[in-house]
N, C-alpha and C. Protein backbone atom coordinates (compact mmCIF):
# COMPACT_ATOMS: atom_id res chain seq x y z
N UNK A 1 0.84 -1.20 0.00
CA UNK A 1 0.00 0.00 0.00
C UNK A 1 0.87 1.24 0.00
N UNK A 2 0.82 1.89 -0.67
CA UNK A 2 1.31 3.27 -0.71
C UNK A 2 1.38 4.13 0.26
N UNK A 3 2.29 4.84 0.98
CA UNK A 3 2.38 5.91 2.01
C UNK A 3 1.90 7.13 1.60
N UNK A 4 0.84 7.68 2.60
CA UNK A 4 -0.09 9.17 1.86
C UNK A 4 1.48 9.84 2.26
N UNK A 5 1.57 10.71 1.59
CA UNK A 5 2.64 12.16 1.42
C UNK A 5 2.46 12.60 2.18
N UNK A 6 3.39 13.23 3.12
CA UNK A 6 3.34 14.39 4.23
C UNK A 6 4.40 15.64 4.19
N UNK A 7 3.84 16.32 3.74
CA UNK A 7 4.65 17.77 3.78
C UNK A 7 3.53 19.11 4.24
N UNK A 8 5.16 19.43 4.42
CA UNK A 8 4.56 21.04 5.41
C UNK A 8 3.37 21.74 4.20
N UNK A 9 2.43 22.50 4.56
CA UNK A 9 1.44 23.03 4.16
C UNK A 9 0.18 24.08 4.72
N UNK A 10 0.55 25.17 4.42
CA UNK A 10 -0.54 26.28 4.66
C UNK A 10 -1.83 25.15 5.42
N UNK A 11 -2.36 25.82 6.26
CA UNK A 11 -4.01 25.35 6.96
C UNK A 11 -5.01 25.70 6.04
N UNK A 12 -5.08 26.33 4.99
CA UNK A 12 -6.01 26.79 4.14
C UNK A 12 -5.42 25.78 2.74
N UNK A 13 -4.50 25.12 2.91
CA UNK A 13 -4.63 24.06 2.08
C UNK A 13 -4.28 22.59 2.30
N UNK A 14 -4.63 22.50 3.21
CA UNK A 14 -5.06 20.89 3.56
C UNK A 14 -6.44 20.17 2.78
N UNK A 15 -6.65 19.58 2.49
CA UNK A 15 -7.83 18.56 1.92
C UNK A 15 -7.31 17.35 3.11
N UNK A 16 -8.45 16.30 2.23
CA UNK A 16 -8.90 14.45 2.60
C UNK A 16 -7.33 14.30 3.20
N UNK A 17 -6.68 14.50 1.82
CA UNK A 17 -5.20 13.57 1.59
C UNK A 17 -4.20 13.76 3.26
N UNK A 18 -4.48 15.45 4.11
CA UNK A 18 -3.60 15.59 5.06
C UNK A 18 -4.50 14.43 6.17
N UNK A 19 -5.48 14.63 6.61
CA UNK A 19 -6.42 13.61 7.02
C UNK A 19 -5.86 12.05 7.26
N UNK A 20 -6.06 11.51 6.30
CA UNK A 20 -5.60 10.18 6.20
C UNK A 20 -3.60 10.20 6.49
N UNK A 21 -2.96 11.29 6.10
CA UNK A 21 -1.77 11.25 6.09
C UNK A 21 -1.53 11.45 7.90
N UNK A 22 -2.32 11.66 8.43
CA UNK A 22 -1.94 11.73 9.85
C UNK A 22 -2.82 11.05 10.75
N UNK A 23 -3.37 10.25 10.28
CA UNK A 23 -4.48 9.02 11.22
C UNK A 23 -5.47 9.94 11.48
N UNK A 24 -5.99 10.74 11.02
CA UNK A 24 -7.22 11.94 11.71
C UNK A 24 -8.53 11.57 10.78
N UNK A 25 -9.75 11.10 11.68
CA UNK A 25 -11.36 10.60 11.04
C UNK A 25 -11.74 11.62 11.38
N UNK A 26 -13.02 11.87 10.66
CA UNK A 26 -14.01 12.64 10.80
C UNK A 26 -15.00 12.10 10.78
N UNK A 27 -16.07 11.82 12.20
CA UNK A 27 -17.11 10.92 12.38
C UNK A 27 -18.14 11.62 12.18
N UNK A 28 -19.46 11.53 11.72
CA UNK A 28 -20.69 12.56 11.75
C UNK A 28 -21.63 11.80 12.85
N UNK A 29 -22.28 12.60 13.88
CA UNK A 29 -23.04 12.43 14.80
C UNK A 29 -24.49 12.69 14.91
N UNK A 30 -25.06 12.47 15.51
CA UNK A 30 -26.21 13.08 15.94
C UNK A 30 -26.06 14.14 16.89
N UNK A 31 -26.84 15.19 16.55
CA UNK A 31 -27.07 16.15 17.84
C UNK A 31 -26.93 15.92 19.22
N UNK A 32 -27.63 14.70 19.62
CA UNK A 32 -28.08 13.82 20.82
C UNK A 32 -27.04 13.25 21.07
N UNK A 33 -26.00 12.37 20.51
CA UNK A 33 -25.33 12.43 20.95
C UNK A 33 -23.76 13.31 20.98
N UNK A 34 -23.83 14.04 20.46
CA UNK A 34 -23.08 14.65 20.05
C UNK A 34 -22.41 15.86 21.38
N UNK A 35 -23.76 16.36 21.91
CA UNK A 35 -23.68 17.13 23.01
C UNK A 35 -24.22 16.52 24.82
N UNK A 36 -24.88 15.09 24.32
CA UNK A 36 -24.75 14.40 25.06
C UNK A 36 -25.74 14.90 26.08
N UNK A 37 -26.58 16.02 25.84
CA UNK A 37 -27.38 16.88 26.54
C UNK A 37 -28.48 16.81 25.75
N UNK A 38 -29.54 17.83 26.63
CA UNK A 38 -30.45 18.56 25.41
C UNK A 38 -30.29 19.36 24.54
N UNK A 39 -30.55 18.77 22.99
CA UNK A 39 -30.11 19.55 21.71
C UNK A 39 -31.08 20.23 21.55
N UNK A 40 -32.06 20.24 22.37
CA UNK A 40 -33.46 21.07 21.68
C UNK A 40 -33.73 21.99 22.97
N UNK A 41 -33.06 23.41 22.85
CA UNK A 41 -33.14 24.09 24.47
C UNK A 41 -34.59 25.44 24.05
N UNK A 42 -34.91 25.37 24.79
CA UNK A 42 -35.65 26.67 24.25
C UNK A 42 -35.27 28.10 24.19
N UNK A 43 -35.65 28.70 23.04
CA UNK A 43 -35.19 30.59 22.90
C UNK A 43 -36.49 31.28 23.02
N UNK A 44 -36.88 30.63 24.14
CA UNK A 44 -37.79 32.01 24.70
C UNK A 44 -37.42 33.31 25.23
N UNK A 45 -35.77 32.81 25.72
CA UNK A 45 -35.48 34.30 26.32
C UNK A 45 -35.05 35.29 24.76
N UNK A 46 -35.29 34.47 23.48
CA UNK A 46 -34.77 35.68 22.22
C UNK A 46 -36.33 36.45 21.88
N UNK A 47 -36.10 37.85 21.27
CA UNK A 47 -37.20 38.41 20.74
C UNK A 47 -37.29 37.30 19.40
N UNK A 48 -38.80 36.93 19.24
CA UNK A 48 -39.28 36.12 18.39
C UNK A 48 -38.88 36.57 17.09
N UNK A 49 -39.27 37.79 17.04
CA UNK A 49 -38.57 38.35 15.33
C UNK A 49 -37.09 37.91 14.91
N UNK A 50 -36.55 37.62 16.18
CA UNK A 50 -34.88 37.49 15.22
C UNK A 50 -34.96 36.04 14.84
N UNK A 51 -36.16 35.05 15.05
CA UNK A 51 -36.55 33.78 14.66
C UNK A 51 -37.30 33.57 13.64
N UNK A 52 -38.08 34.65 13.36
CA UNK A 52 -38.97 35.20 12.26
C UNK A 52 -39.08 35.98 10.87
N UNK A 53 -37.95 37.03 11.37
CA UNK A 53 -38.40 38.00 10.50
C UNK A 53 -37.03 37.48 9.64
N UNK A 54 -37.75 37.84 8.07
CA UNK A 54 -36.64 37.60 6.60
C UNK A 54 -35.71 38.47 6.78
N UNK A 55 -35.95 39.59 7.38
CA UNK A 55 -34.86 40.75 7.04
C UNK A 55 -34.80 41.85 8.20
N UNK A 56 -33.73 42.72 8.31
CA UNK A 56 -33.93 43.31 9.03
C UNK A 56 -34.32 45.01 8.75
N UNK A 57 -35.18 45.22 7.48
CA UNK A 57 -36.04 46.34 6.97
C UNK A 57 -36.92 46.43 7.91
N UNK A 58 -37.32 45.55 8.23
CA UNK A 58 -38.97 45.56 9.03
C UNK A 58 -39.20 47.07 9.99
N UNK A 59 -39.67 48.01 9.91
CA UNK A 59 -40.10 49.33 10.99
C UNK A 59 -40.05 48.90 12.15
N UNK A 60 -40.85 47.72 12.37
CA UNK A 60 -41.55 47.53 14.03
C UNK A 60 -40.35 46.66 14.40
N UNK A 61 -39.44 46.10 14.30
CA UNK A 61 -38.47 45.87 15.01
C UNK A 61 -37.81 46.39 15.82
N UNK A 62 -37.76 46.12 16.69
CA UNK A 62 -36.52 46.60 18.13
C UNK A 62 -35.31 46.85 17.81
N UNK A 63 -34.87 48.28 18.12
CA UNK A 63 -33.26 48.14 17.87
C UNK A 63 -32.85 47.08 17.89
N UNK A 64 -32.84 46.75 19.22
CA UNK A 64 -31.74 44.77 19.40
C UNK A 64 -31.79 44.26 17.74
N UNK A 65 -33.07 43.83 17.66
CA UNK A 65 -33.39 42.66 17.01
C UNK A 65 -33.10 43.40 15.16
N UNK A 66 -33.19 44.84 15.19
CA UNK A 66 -32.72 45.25 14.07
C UNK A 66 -31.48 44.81 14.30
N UNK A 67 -30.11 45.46 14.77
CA UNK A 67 -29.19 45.67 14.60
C UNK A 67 -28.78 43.51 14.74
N UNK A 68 -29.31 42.84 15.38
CA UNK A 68 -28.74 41.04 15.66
C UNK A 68 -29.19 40.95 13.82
N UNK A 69 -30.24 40.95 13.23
CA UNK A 69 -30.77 40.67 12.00
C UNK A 69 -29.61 41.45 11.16
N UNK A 70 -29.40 42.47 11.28
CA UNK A 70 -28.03 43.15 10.62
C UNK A 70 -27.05 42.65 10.44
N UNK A 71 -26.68 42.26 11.96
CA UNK A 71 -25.29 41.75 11.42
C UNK A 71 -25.44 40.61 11.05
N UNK A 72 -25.70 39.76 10.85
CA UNK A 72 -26.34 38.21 10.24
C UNK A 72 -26.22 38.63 9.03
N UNK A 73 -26.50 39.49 8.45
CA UNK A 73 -26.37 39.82 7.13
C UNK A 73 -26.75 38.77 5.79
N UNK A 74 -28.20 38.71 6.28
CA UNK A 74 -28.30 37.12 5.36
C UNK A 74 -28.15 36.46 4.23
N UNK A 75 -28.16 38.18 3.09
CA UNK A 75 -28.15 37.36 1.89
C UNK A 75 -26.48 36.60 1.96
N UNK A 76 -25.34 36.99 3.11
CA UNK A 76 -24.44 36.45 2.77
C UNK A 76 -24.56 35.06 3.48
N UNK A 77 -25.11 35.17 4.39
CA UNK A 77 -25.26 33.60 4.61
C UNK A 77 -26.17 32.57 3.74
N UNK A 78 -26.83 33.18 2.75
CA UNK A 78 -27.20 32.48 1.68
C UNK A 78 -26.70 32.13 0.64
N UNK A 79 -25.77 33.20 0.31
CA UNK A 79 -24.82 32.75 -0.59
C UNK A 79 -23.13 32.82 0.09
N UNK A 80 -22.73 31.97 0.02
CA UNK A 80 -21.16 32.21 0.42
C UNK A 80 -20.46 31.99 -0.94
N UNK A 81 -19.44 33.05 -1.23
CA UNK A 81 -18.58 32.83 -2.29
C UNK A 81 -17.25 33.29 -1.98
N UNK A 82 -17.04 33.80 -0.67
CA UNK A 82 -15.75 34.36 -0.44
C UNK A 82 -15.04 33.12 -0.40
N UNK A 83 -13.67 33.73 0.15
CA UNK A 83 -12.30 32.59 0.36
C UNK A 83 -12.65 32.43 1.44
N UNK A 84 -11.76 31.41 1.84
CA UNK A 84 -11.43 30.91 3.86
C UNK A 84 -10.92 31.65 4.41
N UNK A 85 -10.84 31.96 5.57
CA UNK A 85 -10.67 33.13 6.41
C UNK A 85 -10.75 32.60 7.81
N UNK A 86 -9.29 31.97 8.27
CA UNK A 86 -9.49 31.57 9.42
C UNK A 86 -9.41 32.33 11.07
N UNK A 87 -10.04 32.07 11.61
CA UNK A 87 -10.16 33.24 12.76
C UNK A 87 -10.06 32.06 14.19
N UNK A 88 -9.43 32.82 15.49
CA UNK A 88 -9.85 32.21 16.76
C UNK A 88 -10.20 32.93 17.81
N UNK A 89 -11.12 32.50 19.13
CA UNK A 89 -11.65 33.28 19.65
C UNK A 89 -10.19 32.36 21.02
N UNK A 90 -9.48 33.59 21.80
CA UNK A 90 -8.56 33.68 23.07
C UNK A 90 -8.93 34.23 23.74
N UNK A 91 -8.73 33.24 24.96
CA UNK A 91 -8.20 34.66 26.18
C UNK A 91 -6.89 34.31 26.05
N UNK A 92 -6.62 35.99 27.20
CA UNK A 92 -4.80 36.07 26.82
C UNK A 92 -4.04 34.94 26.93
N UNK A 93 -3.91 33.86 27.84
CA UNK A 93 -3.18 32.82 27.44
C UNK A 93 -3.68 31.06 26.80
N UNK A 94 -4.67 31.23 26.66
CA UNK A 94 -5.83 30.13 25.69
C UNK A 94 -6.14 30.36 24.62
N UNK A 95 -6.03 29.74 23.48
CA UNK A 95 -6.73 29.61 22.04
C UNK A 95 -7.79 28.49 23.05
N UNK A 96 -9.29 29.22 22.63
CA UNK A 96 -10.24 28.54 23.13
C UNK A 96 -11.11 28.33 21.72
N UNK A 97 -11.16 28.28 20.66
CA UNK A 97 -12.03 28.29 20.06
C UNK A 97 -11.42 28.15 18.13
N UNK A 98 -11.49 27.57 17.52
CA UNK A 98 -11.09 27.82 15.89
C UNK A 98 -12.25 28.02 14.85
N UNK A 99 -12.53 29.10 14.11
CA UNK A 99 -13.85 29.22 13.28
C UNK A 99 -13.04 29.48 11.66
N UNK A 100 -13.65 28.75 10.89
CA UNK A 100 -13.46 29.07 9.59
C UNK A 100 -14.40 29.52 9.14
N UNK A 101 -14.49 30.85 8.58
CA UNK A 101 -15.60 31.56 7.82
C UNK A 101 -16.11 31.57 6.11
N UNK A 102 -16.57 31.62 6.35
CA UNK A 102 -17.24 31.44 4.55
C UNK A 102 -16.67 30.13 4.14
N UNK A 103 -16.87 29.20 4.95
CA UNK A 103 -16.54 27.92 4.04
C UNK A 103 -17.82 26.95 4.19
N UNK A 104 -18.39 26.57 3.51
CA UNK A 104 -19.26 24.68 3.81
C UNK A 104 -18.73 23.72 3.06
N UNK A 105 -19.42 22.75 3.57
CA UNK A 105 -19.06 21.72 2.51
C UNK A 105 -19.47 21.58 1.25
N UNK A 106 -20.34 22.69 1.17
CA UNK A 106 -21.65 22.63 -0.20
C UNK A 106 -20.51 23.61 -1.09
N UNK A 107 -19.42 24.46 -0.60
CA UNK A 107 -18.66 25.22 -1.69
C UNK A 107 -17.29 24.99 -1.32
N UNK A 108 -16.64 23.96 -0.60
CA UNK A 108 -15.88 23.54 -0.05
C UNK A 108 -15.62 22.64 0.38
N UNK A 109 -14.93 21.22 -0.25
CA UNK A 109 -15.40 19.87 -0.13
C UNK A 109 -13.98 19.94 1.38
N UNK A 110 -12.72 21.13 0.88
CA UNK A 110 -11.93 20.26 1.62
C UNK A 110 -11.73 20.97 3.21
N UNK A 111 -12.89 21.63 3.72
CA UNK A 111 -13.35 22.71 4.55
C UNK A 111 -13.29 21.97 6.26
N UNK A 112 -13.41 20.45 5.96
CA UNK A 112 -13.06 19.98 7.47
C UNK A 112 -11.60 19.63 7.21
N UNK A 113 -11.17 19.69 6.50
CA UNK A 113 -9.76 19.44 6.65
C UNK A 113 -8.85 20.59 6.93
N UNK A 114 -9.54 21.77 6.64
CA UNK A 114 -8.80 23.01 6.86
C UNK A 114 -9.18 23.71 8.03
N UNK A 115 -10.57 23.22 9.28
CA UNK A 115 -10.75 23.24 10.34
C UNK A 115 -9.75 22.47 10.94
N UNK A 116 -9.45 21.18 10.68
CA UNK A 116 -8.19 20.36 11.57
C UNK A 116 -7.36 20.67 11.42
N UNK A 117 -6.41 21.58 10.56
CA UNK A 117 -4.80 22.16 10.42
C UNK A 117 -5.31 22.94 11.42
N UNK A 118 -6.40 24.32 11.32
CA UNK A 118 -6.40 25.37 12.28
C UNK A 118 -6.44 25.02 13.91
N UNK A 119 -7.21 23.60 13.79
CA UNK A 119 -7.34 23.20 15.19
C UNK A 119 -5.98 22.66 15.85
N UNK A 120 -5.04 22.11 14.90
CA UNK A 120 -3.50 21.46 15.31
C UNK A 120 -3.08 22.52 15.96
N UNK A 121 -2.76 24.26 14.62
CA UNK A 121 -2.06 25.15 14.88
C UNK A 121 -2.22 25.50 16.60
N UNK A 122 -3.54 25.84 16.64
CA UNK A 122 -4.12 26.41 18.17
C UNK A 122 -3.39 25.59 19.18
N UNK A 123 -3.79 23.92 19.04
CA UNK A 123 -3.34 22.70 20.11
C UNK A 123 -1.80 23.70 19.73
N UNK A 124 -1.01 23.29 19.10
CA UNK A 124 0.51 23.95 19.34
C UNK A 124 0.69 24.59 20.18
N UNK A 125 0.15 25.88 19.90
CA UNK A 125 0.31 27.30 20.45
C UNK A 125 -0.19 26.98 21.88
N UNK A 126 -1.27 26.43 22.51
CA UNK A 126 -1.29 26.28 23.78
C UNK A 126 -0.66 25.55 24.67
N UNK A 127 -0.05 24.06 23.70
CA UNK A 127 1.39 23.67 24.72
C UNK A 127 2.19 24.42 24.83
N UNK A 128 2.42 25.34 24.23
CA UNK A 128 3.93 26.63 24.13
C UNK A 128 3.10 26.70 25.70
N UNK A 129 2.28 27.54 25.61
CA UNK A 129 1.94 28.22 26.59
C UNK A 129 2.12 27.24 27.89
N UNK A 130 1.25 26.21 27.76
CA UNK A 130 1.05 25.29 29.27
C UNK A 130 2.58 24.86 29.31
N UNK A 131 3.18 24.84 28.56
CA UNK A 131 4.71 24.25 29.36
C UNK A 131 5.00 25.57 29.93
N UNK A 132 4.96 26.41 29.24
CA UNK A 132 5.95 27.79 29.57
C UNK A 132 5.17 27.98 31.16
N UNK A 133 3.78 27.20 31.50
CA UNK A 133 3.23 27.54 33.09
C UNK A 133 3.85 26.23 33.68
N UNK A 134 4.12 25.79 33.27
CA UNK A 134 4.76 24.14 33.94
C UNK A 134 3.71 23.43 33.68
N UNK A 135 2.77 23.02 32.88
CA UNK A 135 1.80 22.24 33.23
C UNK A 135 2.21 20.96 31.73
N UNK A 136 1.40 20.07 31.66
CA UNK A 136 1.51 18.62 30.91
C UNK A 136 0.76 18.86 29.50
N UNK A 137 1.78 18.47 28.49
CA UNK A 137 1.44 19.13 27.55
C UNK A 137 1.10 17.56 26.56
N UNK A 138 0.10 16.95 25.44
CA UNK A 138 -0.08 16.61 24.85
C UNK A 138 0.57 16.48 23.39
N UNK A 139 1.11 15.76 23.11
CA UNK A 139 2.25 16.01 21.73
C UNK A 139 2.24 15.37 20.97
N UNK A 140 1.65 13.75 20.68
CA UNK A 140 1.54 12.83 19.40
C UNK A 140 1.40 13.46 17.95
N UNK A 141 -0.40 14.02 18.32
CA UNK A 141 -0.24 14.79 17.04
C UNK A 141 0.24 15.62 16.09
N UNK A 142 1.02 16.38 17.05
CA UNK A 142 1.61 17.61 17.40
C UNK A 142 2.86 17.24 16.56
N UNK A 143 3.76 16.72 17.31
CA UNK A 143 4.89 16.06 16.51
C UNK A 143 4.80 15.33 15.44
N UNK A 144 3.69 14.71 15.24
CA UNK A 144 4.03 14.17 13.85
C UNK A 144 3.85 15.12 13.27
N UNK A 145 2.73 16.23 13.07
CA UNK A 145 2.98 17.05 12.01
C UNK A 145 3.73 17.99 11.92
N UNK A 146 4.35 18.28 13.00
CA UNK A 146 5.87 19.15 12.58
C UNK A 146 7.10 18.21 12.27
N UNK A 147 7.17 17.15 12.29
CA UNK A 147 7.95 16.08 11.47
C UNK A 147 7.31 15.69 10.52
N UNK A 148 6.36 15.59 10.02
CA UNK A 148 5.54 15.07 8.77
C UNK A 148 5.96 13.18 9.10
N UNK A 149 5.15 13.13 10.30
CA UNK A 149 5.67 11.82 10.60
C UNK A 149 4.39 11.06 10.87
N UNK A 150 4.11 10.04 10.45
CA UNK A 150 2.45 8.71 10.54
C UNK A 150 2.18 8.80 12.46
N UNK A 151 1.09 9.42 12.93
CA UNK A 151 0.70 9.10 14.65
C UNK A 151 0.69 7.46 14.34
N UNK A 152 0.83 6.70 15.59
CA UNK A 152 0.38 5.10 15.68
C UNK A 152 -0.93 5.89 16.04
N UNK A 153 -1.45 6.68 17.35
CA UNK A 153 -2.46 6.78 17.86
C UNK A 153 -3.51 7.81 16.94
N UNK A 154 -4.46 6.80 16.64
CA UNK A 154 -5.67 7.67 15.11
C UNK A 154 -5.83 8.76 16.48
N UNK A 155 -6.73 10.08 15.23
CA UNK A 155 -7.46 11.20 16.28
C UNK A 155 -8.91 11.00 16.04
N UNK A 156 -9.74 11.07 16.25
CA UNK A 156 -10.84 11.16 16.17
C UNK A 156 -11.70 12.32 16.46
N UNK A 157 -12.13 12.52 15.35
CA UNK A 157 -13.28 14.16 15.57
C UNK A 157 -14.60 13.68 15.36
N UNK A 158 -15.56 13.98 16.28
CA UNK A 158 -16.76 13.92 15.70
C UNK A 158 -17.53 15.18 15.60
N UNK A 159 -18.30 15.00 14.16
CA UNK A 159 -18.62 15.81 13.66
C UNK A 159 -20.51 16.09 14.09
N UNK A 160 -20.96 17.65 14.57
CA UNK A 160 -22.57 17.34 14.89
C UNK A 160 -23.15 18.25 13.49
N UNK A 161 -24.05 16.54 13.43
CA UNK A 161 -24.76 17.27 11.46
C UNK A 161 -25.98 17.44 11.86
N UNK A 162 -26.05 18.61 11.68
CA UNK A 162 -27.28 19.47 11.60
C UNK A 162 -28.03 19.96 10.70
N UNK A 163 -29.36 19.57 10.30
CA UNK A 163 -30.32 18.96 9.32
C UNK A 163 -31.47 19.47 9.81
N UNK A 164 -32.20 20.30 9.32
CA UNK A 164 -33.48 20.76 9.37
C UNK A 164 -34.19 19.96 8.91
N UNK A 165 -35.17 18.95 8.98
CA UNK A 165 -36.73 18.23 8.73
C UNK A 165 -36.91 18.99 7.61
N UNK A 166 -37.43 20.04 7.53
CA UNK A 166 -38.08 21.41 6.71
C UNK A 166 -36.89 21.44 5.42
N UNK A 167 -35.55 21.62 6.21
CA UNK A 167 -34.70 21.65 4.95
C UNK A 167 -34.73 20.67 3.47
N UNK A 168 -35.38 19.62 3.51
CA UNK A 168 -35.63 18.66 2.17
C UNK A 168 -36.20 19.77 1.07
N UNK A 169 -37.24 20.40 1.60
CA UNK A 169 -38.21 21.17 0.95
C UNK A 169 -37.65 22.20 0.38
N UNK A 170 -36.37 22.91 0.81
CA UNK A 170 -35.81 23.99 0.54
C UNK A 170 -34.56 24.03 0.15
N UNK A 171 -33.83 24.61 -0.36
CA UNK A 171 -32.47 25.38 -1.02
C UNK A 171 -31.99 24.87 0.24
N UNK A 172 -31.06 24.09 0.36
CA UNK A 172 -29.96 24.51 1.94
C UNK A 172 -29.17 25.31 1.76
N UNK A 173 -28.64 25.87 0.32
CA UNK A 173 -27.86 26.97 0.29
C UNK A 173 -28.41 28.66 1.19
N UNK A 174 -29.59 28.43 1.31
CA UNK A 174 -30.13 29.77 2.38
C UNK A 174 -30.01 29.32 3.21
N UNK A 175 -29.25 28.63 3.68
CA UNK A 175 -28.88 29.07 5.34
C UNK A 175 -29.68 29.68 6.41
N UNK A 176 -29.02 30.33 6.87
CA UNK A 176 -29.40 31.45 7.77
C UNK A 176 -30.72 32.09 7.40
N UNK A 177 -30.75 32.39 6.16
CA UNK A 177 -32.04 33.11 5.67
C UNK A 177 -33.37 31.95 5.59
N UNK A 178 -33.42 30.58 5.49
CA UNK A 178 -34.33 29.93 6.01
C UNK A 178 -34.60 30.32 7.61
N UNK A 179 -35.80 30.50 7.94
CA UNK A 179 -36.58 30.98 9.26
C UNK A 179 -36.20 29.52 9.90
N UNK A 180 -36.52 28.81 9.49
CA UNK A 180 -36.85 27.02 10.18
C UNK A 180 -35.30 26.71 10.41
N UNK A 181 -34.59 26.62 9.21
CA UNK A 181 -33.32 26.42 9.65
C UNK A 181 -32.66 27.40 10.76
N UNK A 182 -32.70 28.79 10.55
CA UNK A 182 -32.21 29.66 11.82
C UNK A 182 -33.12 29.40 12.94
N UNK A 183 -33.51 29.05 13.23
CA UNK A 183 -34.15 28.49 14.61
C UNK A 183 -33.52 26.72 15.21
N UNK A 184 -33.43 25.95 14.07
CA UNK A 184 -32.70 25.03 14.37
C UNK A 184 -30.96 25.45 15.02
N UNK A 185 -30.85 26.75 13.86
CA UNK A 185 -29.14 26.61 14.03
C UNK A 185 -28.50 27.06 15.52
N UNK A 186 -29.57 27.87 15.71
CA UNK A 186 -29.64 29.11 17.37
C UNK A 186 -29.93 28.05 18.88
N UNK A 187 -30.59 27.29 18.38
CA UNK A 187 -30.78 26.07 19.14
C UNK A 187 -29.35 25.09 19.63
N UNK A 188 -28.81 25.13 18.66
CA UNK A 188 -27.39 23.93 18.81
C UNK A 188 -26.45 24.91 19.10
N UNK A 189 -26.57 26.83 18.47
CA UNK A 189 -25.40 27.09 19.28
C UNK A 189 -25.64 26.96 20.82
N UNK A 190 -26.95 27.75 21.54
CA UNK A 190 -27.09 27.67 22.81
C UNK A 190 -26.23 26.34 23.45
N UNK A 191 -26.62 25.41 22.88
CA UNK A 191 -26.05 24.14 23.56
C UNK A 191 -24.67 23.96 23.02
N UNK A 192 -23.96 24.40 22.19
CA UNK A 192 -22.47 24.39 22.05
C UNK A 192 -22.07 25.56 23.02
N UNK A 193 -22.34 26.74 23.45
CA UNK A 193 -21.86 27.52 24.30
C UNK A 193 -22.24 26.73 25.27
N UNK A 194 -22.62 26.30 25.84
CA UNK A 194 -22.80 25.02 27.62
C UNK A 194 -21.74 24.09 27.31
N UNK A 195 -21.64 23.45 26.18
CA UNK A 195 -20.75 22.53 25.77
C UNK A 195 -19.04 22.87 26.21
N UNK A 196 -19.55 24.10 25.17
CA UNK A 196 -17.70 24.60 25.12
C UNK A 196 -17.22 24.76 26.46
N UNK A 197 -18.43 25.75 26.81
CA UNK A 197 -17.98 26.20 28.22
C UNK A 197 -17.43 25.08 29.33
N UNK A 198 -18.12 23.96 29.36
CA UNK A 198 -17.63 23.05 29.96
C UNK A 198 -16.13 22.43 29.76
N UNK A 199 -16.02 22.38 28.94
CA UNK A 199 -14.29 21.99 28.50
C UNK A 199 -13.66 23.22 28.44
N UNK A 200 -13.95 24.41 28.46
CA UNK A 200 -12.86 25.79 28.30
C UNK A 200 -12.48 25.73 29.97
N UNK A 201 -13.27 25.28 30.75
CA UNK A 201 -13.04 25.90 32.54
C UNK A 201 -11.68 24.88 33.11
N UNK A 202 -11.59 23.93 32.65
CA UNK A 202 -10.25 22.96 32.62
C UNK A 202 -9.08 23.52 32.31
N UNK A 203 -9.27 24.69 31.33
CA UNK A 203 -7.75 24.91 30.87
C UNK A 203 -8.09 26.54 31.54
N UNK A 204 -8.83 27.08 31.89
CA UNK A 204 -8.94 28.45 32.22
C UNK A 204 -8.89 28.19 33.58
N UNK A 205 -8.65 27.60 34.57
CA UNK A 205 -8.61 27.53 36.13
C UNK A 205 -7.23 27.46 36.55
């Protein structure tokens, strides 16, 4: 069997091929289990319009809910055509968070693979840090890909796929601008902020 290739490479150009070249799956989940909680929380505490309304023209809208509908800016979440644009959310000594913007899989086949370089980079950058506090730093993955070297130990990501019922019926390219789908999507962040939060307080204490 042939050895996948491993060389150094930009995070915005990784595909499948870095994946398999470093033992790293990408599992797809259910919601349920995925967060292992309740995926279905309620947004009663949101004004209903930012669940409702197509746009944020509407008069009778609430500042808030004008300016949240604003920045959402939907026709771009209906159409994405920009490049990748990777971003992370820190505190001063934590990379807590990796977001790639304007990418899906619907215009971007190789878009989880360029989430896992950004997610390596971060893991890096925070052993710098936790050694530099004395604390125990994690390195398999780590080292093989700054050696471009095969892990024995696979990584495993699982992935939570999120699927609107309603969505069959519709474009999934509107996004955000589907009402049904933005109510689904506001739903799973609530429960990824409980999520995250739970694993960020381990490395923030």
């Amino acid at each position: 069997m042939a050895q996948p290739i491993r060389s150094a490479k930009s995070g915005s150009d990784w595909t499948d091929a870095e994946l398999l070249a470093y033992n790293i799956s990408i599992t797809p989940t259910s919601p349920d289990f995925f967060f292992r909680s309740n995926a279905d929380p309620s947004l009663d505490h949101l004004d209903p319009a930012i669940l409702t309304s197509p746009n944020a023209e509407d008069p009778d809208l609430s500042e808030a809910t004008t300016d949240y509908l604003g920045y959402l800016d939907l026709d771009d979440f209906a159409i994405r055509a920009a490049q990748a644009d990777g971003c992370v959310i820190y505190c001063p000594i934590t990379v807590l968070l990796v977001l790639i913007k304007d990418q899906t899989l619907f215009n971007k086949p190789d878009a989880e693979a360029q989430v896992a370089a950004e997610a390596i980079a971060a893991f890096q950058f925070n052993n710098i840090k936790r050694a530099a506090r004395g604390q125990s730093v994690l390195e398999e993955l780590s080292d093989a890909v700054k050696t471009a070297q095969y892990p024995t130990s696979p990584t495993r990501v699982l992935k939570c796929v999120i699927v609107a019922a309603a969505q069959s019926q519709r474009r999934i390219s509107d996004g955000m601008a589907d009402t049904e789908f933005r109510k689904l999507a506001l739903k799973r962040f609530v429960v990824f902020k409980s999520l995250a939060r739970r694993y960020w307080q381990q490395y923030l204490a």
